[in-house]
Protein backbone atom coordinates (compact mmCIF):
# COMPACT_ATOMS: atom_id res chain seq x y z
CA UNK A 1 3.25 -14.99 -1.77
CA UNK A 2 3.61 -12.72 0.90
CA UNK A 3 5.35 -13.75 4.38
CA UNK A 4 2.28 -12.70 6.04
CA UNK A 5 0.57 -15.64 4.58
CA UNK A 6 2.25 -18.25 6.36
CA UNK A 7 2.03 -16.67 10.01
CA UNK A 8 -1.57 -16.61 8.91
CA UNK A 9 -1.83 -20.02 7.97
CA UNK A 10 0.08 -20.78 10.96
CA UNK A 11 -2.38 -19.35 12.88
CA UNK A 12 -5.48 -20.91 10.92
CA UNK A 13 -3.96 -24.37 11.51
CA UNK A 14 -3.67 -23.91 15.24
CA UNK A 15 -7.36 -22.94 15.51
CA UNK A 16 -8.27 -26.18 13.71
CA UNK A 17 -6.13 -27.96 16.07
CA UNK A 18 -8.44 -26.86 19.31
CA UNK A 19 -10.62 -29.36 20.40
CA UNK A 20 -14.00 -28.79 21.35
CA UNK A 21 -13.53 -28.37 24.66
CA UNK A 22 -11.57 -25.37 24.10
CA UNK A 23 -12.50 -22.90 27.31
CA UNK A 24 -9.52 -20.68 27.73
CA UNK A 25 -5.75 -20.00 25.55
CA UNK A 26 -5.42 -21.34 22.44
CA UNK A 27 -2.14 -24.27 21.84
CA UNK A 28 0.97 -23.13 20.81
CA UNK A 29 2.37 -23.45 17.37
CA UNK A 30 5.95 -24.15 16.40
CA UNK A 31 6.38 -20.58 15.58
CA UNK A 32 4.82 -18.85 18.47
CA UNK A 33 7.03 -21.62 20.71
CA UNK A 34 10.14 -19.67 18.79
CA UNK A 35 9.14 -16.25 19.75
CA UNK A 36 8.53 -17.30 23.35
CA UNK A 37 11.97 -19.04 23.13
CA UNK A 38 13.70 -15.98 21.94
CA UNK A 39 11.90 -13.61 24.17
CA UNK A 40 13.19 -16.04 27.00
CA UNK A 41 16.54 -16.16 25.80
CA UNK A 42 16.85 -12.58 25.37
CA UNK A 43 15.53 -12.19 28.99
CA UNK A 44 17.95 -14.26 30.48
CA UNK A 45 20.68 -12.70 28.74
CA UNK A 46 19.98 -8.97 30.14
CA UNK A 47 19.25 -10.39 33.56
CA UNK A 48 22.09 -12.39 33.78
CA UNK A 49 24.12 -9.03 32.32
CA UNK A 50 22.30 -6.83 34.93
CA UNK A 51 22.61 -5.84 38.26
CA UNK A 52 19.22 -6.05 38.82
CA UNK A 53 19.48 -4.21 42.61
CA UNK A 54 20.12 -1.24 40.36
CA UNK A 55 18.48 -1.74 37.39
CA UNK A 56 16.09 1.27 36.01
CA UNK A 57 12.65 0.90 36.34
CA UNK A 58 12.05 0.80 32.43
CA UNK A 59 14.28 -1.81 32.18
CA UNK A 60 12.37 -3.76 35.20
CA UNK A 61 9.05 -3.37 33.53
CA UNK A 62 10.52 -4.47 29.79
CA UNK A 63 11.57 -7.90 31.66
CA UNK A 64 8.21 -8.78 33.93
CA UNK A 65 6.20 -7.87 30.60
CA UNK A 66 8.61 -10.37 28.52
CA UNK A 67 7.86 -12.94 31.31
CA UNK A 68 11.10 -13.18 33.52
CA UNK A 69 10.20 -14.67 37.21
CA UNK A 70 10.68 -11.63 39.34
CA UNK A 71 10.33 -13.03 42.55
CA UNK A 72 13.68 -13.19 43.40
CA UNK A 73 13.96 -9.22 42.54
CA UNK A 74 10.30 -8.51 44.53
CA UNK A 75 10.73 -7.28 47.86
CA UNK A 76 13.70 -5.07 46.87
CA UNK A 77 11.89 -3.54 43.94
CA UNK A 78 8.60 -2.75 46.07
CA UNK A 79 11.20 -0.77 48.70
CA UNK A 80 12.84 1.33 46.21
CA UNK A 81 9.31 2.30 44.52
CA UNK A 82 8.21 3.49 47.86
CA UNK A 83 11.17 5.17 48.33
CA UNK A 84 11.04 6.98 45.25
CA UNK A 85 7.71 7.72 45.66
CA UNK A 86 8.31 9.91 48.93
CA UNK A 87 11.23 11.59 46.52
CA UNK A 88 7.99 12.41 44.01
CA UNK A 89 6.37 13.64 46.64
CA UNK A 90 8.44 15.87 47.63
CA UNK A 91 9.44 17.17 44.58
CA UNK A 92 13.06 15.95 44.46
CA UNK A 93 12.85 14.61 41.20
CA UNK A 94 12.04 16.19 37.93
CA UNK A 95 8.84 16.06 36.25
CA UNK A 96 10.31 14.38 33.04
CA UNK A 97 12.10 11.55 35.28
CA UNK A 98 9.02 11.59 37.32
CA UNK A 99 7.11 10.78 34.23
CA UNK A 100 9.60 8.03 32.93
CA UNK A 101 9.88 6.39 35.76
CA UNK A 102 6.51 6.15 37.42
CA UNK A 103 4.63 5.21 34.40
CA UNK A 104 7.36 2.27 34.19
CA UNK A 105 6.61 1.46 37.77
CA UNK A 106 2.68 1.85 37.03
CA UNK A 107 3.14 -1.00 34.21
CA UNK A 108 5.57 -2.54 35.90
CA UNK A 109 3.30 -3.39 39.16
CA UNK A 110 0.20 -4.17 36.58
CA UNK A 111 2.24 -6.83 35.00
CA UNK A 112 2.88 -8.01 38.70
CA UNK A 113 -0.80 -8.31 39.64
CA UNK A 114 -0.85 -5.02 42.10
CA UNK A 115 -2.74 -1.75 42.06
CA UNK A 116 -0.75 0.90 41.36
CA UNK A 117 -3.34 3.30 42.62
CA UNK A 118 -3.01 1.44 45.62
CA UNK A 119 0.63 -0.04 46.24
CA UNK A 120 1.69 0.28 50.44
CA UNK A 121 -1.11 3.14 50.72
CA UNK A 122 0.53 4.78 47.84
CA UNK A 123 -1.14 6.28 44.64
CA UNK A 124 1.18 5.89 41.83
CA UNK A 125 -1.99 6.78 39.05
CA UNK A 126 -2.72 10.00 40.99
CA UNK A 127 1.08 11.19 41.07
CA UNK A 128 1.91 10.01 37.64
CA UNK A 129 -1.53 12.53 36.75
CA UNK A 130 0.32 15.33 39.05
CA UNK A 131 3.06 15.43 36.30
CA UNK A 132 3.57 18.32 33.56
CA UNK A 133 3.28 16.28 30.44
CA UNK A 134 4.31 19.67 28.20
CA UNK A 135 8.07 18.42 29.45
CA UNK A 136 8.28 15.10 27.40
CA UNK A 137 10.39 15.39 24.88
CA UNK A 138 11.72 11.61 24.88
CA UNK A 139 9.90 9.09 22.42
CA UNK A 140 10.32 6.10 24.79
CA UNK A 141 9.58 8.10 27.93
CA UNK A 142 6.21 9.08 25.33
CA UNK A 143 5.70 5.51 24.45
CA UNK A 144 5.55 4.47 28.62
CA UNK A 145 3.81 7.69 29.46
CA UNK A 146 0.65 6.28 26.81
CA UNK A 147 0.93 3.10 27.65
CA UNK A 148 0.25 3.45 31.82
CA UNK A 149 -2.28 6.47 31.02
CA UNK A 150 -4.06 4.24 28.58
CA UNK A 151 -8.19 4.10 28.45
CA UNK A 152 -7.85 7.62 30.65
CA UNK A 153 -8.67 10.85 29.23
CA UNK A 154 -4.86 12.14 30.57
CA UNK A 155 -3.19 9.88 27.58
CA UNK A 156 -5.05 12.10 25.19
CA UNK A 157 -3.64 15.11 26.99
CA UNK A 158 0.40 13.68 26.92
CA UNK A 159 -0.43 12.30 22.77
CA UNK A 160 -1.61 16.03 22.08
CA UNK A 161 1.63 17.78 24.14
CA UNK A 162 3.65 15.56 22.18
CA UNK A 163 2.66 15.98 18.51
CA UNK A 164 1.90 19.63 19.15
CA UNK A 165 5.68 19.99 20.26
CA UNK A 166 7.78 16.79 18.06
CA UNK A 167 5.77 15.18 15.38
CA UNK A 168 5.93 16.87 11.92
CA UNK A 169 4.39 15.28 8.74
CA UNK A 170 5.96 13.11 6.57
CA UNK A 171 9.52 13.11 8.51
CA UNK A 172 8.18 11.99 12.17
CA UNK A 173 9.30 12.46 15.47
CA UNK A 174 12.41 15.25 15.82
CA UNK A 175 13.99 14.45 18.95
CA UNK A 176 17.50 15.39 18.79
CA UNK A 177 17.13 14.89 14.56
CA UNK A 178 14.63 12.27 12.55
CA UNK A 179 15.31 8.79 12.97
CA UNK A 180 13.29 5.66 12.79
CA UNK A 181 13.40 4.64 16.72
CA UNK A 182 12.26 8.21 17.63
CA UNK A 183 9.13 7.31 15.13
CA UNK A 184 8.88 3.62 16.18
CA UNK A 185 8.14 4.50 19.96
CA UNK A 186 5.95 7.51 18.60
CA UNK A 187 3.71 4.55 16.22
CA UNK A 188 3.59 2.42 19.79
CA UNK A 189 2.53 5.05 22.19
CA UNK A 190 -0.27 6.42 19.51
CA UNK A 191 -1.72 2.62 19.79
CA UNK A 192 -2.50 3.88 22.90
CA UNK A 193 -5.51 6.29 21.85
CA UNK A 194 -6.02 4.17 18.32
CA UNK A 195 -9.09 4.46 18.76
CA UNK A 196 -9.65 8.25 18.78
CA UNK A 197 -10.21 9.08 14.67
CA UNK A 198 -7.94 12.69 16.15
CA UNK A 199 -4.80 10.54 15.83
CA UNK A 200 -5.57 8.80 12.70
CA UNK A 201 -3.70 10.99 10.80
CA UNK A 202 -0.50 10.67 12.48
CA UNK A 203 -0.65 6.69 12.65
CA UNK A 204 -1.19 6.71 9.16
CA UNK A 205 1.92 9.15 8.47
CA UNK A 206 4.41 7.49 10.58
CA UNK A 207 3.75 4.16 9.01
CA UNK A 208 4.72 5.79 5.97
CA UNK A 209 7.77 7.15 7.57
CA UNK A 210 9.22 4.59 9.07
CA UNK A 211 9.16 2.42 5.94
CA UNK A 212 11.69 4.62 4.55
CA UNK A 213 14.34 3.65 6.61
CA UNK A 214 13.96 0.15 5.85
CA UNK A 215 17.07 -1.14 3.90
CA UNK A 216 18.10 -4.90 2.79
CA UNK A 217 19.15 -6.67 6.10
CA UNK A 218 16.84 -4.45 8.69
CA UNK A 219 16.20 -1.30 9.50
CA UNK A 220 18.85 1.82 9.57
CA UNK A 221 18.51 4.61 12.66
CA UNK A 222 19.22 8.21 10.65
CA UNK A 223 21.60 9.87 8.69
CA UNK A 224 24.18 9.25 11.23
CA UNK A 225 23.36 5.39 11.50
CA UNK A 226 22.97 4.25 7.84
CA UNK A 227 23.18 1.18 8.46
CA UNK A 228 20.79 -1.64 9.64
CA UNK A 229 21.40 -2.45 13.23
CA UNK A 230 19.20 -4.56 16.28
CA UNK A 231 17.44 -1.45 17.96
CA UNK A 232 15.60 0.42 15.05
CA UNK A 233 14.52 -2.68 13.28
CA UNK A 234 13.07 -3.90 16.75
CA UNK A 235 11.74 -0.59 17.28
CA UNK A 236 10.38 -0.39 14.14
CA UNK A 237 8.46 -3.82 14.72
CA UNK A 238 7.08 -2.34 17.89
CA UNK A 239 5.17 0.28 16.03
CA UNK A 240 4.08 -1.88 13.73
CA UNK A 241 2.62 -4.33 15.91
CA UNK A 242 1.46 -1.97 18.44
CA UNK A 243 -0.92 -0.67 15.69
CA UNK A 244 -2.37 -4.34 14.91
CA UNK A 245 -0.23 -4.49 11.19
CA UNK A 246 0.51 -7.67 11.18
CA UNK A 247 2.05 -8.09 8.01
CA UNK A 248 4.76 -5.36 8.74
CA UNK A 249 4.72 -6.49 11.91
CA UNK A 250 5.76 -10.04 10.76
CA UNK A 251 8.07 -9.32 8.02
CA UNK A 252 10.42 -6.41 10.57
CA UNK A 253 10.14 -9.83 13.19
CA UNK A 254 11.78 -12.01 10.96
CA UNK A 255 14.44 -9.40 9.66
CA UNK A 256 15.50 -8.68 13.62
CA UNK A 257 15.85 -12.32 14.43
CA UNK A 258 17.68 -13.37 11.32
CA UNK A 259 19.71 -10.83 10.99
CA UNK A 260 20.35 -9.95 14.75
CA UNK A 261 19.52 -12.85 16.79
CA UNK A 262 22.47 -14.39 18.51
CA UNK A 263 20.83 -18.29 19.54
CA UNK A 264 23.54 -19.27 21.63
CA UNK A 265 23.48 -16.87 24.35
CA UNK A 266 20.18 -14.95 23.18
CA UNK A 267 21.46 -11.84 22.78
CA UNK A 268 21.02 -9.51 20.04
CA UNK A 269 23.90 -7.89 18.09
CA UNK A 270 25.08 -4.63 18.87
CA UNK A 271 28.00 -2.51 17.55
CA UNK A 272 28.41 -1.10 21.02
CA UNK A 273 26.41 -2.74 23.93
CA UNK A 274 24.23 -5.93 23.43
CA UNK A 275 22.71 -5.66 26.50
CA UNK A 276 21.43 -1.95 25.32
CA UNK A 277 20.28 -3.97 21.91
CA UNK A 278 19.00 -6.96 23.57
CA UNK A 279 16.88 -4.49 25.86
CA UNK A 280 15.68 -2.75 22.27
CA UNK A 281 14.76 -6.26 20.67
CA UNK A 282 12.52 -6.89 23.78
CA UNK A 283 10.30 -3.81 23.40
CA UNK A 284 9.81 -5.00 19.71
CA UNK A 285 9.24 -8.82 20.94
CA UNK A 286 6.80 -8.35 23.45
CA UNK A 287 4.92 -5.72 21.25
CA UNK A 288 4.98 -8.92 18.43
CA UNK A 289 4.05 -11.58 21.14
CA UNK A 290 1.05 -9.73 22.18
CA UNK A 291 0.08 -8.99 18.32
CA UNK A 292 0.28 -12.79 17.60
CA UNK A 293 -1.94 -13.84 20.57
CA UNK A 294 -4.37 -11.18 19.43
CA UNK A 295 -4.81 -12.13 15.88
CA UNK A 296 -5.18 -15.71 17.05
CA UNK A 297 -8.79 -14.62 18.45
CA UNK A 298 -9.15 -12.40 15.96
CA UNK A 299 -9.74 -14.90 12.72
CA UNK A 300 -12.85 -16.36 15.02
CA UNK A 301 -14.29 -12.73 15.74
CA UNK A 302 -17.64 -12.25 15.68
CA UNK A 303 -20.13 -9.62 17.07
CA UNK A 304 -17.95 -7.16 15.02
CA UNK A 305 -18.11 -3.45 16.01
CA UNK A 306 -15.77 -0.56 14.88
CA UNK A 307 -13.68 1.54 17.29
CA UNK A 308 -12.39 3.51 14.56
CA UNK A 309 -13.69 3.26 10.87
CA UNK A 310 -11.45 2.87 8.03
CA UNK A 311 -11.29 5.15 5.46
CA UNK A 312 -9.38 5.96 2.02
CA UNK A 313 -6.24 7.83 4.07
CA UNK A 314 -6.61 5.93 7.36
CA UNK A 315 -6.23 2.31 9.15
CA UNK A 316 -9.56 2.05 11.75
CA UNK A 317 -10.26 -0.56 14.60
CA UNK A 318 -12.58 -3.23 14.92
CA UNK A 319 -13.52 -5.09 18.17
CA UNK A 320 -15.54 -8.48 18.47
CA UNK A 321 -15.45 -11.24 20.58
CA UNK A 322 -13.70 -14.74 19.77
CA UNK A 323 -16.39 -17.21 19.38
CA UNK A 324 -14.51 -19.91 20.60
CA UNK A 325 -13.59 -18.74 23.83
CA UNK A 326 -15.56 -15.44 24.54
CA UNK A 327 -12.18 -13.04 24.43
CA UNK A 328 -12.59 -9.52 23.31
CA UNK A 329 -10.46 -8.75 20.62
CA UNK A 330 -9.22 -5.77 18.39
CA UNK A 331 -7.98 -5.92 15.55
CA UNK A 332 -6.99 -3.68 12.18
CA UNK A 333 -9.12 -2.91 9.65
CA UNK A 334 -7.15 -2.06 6.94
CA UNK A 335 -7.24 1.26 4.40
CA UNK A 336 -9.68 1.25 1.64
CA UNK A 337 -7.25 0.91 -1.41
CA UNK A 338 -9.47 0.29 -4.40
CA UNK A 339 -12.64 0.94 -6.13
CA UNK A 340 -12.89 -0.84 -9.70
CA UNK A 341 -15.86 -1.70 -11.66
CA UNK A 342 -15.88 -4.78 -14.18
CA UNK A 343 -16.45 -2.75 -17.40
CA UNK A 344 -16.09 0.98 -18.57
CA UNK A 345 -17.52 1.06 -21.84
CA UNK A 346 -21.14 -0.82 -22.75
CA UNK A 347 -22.98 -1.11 -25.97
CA UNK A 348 -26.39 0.58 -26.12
CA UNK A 349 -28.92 -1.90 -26.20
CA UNK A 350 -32.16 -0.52 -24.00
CA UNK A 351 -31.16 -2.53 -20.88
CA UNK A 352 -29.94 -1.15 -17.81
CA UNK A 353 -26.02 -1.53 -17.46
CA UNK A 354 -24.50 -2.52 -14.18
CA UNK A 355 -20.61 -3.32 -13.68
CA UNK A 356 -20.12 -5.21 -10.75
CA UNK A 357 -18.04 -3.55 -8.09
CA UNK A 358 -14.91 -4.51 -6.59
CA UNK A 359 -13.46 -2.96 -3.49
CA UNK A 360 -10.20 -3.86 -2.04
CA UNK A 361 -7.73 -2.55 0.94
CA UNK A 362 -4.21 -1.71 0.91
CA UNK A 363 -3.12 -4.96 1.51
CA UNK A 364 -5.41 -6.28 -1.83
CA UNK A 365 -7.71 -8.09 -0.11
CA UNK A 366 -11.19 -8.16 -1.12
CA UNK A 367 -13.82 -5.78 1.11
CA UNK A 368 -17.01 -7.70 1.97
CA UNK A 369 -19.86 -6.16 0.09
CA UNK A 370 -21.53 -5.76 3.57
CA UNK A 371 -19.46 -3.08 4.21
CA UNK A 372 -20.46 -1.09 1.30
CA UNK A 373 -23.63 0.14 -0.76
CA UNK A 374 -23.87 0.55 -4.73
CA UNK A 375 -26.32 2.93 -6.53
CA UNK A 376 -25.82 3.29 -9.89
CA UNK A 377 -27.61 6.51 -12.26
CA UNK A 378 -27.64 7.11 -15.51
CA UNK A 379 -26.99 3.40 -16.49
CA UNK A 380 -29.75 2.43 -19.34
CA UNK A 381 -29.29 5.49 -22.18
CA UNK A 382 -26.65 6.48 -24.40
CA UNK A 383 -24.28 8.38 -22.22
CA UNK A 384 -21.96 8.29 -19.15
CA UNK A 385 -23.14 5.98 -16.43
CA UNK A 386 -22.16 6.63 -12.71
CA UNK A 387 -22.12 4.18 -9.83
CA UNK A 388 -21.61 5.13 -6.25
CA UNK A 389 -20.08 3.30 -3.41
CA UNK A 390 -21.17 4.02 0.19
CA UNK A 391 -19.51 2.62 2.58
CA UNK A 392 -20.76 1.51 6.17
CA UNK A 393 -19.95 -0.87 9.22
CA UNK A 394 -16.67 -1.17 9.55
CA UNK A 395 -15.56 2.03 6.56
CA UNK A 396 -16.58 5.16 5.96
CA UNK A 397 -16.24 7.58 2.98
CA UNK A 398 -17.51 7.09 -0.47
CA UNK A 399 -16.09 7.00 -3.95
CA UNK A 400 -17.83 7.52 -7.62
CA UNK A 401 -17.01 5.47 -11.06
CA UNK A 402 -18.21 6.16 -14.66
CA UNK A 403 -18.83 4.11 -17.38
CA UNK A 404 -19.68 5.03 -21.16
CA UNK A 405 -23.12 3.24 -22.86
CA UNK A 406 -22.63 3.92 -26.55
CA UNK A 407 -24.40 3.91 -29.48
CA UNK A 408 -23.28 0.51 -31.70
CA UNK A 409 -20.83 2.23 -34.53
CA UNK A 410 -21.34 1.24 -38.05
CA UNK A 411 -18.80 1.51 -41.17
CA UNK A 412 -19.09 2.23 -44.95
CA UNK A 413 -18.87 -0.55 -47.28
CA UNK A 414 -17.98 1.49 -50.19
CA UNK A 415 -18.26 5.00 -51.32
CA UNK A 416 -18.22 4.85 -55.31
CA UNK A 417 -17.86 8.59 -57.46
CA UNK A 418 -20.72 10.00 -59.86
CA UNK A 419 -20.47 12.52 -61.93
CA UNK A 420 -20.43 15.77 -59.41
CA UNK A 421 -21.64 13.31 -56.55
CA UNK A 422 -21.23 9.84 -54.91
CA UNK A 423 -22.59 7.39 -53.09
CA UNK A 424 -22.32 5.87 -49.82
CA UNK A 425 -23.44 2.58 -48.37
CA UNK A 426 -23.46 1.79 -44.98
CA UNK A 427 -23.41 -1.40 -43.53
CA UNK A 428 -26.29 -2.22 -41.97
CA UNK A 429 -26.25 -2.98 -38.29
CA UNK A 430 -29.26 -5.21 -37.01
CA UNK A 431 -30.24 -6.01 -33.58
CA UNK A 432 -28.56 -2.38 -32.23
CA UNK A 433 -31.68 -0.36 -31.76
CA UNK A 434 -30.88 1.80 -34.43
CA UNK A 435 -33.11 5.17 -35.23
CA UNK A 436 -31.05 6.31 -38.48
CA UNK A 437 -27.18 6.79 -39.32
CA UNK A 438 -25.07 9.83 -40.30
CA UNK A 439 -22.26 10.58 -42.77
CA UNK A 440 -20.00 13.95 -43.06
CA UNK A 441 -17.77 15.00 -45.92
CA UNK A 442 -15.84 17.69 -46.55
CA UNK A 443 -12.58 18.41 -48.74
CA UNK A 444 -10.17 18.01 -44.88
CA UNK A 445 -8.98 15.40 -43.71
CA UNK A 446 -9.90 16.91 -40.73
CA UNK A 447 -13.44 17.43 -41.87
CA UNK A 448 -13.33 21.45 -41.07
CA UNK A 449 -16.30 22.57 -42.31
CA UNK A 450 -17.71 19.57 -43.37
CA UNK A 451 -21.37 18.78 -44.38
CA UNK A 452 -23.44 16.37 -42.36
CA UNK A 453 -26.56 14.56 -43.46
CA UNK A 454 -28.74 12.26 -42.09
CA UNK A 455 -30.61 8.86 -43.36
CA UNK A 456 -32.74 6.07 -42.14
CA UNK A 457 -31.46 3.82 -44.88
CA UNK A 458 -28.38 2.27 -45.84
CA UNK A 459 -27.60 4.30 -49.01
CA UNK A 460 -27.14 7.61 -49.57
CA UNK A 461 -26.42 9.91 -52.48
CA UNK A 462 -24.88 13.08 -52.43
CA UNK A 463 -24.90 15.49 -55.32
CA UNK A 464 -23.96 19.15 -56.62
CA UNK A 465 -20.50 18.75 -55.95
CA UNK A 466 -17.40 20.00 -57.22
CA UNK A 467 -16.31 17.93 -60.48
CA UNK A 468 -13.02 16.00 -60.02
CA UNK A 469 -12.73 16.93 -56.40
CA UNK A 470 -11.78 14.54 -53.49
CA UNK A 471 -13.77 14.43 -50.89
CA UNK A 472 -13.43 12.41 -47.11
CA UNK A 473 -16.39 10.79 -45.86
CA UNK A 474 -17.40 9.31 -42.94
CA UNK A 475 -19.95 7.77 -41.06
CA UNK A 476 -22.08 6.92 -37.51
CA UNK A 477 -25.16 5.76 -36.01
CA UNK A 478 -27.14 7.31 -33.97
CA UNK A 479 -30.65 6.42 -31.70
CA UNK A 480 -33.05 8.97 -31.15
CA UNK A 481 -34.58 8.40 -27.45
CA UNK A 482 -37.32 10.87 -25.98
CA UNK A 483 -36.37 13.22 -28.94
CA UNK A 484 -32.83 13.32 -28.19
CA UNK A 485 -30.22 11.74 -30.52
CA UNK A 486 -27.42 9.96 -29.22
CA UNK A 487 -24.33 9.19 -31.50
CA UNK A 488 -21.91 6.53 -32.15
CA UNK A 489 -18.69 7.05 -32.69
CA UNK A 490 -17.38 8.04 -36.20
CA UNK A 491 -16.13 5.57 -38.07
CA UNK A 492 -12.77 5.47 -40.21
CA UNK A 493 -12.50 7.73 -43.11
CA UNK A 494 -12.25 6.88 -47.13
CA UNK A 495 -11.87 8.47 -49.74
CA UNK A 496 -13.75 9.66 -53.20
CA UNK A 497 -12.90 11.87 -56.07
CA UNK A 498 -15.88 13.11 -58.39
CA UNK A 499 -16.29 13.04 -61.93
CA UNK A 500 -16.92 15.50 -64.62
């Protein structure tokens, strides 16, 4: 059974825990107190490894979102902001470190509960919009850039600078070579606009990528990095739960902490700086935590709407609200993976035939046959049958499946010689709806050129043969409906030599 199973049941049993006065957050479970335990440890660890007078703004925002209590760090963080905002202003700073750092400090001062349009009389939104977005060329400066432009037409501008000038198909992001953190942050920032179909395309490919580099033990950087290590696996994990898959999500959560995860001081292991990994495993953490409290609500959705349909090549979106605490939620709706139908070949028998549908997503679980219409042609004569699925609410596309209705086949009992002839008999099928039945012969095996002659009865004699000459024979069934006959299959051959 899949891993994803048990953070699902997990989160099933926590939802039967809530009472019925349940107004507002769900309870914790034993394994969403572990994340929030290693997400605290982790934060402790880089502050306490920080000077955090000094520390870069990205860095600042990865530690209020994981939950640290800033207000020690407050009143010196607001003065440097303004400061560096006057050094924006100016011009004194590039665009691309402009870009970095001010959509950091925009997060940063969300997390905080200010208005970064409005921070000391200072529009952070407006300057961060000022910016020439053609200049990003970093996937985590791409990743913050989405994230503080998010629900604004401007992240749809940066997401189509970037992919026009770094993503390529099937290999990912190429910044400074391919490598699964440069993808990871790519997968997080497109969450951004997930719910644009334009972008689709590319969440769906660098899924695909960054599976690749997933070896025993983690997740391995590049060529140059073969080896598993803290950063891409927790990158990795970001992109994955960024984009609502929680079963990739879960199974790259439990690889970083039990392969990486050091529980005595909270760090996370590093071949050259654990601070720089520990800062790494936080982007993937926080992106987990706030995947887990989101799929909490979402197993009580209701009033279910798509954002973004699914399709055969792409993930979509669904939103609804949590009916036990009125929460607006979005979730994944997974690929369509599947269309089967029950049976492929029928007997004819005047009834309509109808195979029942199946349709399942890439994950195997059954689609809801709300989601999908079935029309089915050609399904009561001798023939090929077609049904047709139509999908709706939360899919779109359609997909076609054929079926054969035959004609019941019969066999020969016996074919005995005569003298330049022989005779056939044919066993007799009852109940099939049977006009007549048909034999061939012929000197082949392969009946080339063979003779074919028809019957209603279940004997037949044929004469003016060749004396002492074998002959193959063969017969089928047939049904004559609306003047057209429709054949069985032939059955096996035997064999016959004439007389004198």
């Amino acid at each position: 059974m899949k891993k994803v199973l048990s953070l699902t049941l997990a989160l099933m049993m926590l939802i039967m825990s809530i009472s019925a006065t349940f107004t507002a957050q769900a309870k914790s479970t034993p394994e969403m107190e572990e994340l929030a335990d290693i997400i605290s440890g982790a934060s402790d660890y880089v502050v306490a490894n920080s000077d955090m007078a000094k520390i870069s703004y990205v860095d600042f925002y990865t530690l209020v979102d994981a939950g640290i209590d800033y207000s020690a760090y407050e009143n010196d963080y607001a003065e440097r902001v303004k400061n560096n905002y006057d050094a924006y202003k100016t011009g004194s700073e590039s665009d691309i470190k402009g870009i970095y750092e001010v959509a950091a400090i925009i997060l940063a001062l969300r997390e905080m509960g200010n208005d970064p349009a409005d921070f000391y009389g200072r529009n952070f939104v407006e300057l961060f919009e000022s910016f020439n977005v053609s200049v990003i060329d970093n996937p985590y400066c791409f990743r913050l850039a989405m994230k503080a432009a998010a629900g604004i037409s401007f992240a749809n501008t940066i997401a189509n600078a970037f992919i026009k000038n770094y993503y390529v198909m099937g290999s990912g992001v190429n910044y400074w070579g391919f490598s699964s953190d440069n993808t990871g942050m790519f997968l997080a920032a497109l969450a951004c606009v997930a719910d644009n179909s334009n972008y689709a395309k590319y969440i769906a490919d660098a899924c695909s990528v960054l599976k690749t580099y997933t070896v025993e033990g983690g997740v391995y950087g590049s060529e140059w990095t073969p080896n598993a290590n803290t950063d891409s696996t927790a990158l990795t994990l970001a992109g994955f739960a960024s984009v609502l898959d929680a079963e990739n999500a879960y199974n790259y959560y439990k690889m970083l902490v039990m392969n990486f995860h050091n529980p005595d001081d909270g760090s996370f292991a590093a071949d050259y700086d654990p601070v720089y990994a520990t800062k790494d495993a936080l982007i993937g953490l926080n992106a987990y935590r706030d995947l887990v409290k989101q799929d909490i609500h979402s197993l009580y959705a209701e009033s279910i709407e798509p954002v973004v349909k699914a399709s055969f090549d792409n993930n979509g979106v669904a939103e609804g609200i949590c009916k036990l605490c009125g929460r607006s939620v979005k979730f994944v709706v997974y690929a369509i993976g599947s269309v089967t139908i029950s049976n492929t070949s029928y007997t004819y028998n005047g009834k309509a035939k109808k195979p029942v549908v199946t349709v399942k997503d890439t994950r195997g679980n059954v689609i809801d046959r709300a989601n999908y219409s079935v029309v089915y042609k050609n399904n009561t004569k001798p023939g090929t049958g077609k049904v047709t699925v139509t999908f709706k609410n939360l899919y779109q596309g359609s997909a076609a499946k054929t079926f054969k209705i035959n004609v019941a086949p019969t066999t020969l009992s016996s074919v005995s010689a005569g003298s330049k002839s022989f005779t056939a008999k044919i066993n007799k099928l009852s109940d099939a709806k049977i006009t007549g039945y048909q034999i061939q012969y012929g000197t082949s095996s392969s009946f080339k050129d063979a003779t074919k002659k028809s019957t209603t009865k279940t004997s037949i004699t044929v004469k003016k043969l060749k004396a002492k000459k074998k002959y193959y024979v063969r017969v089928r069934a047939y049904r004559t409906i609306d003047g057209k006959r429709y054949y069985s299959a032939w059955s096996a051959k035997k064999t016959v030599t004439t007389k004198k």
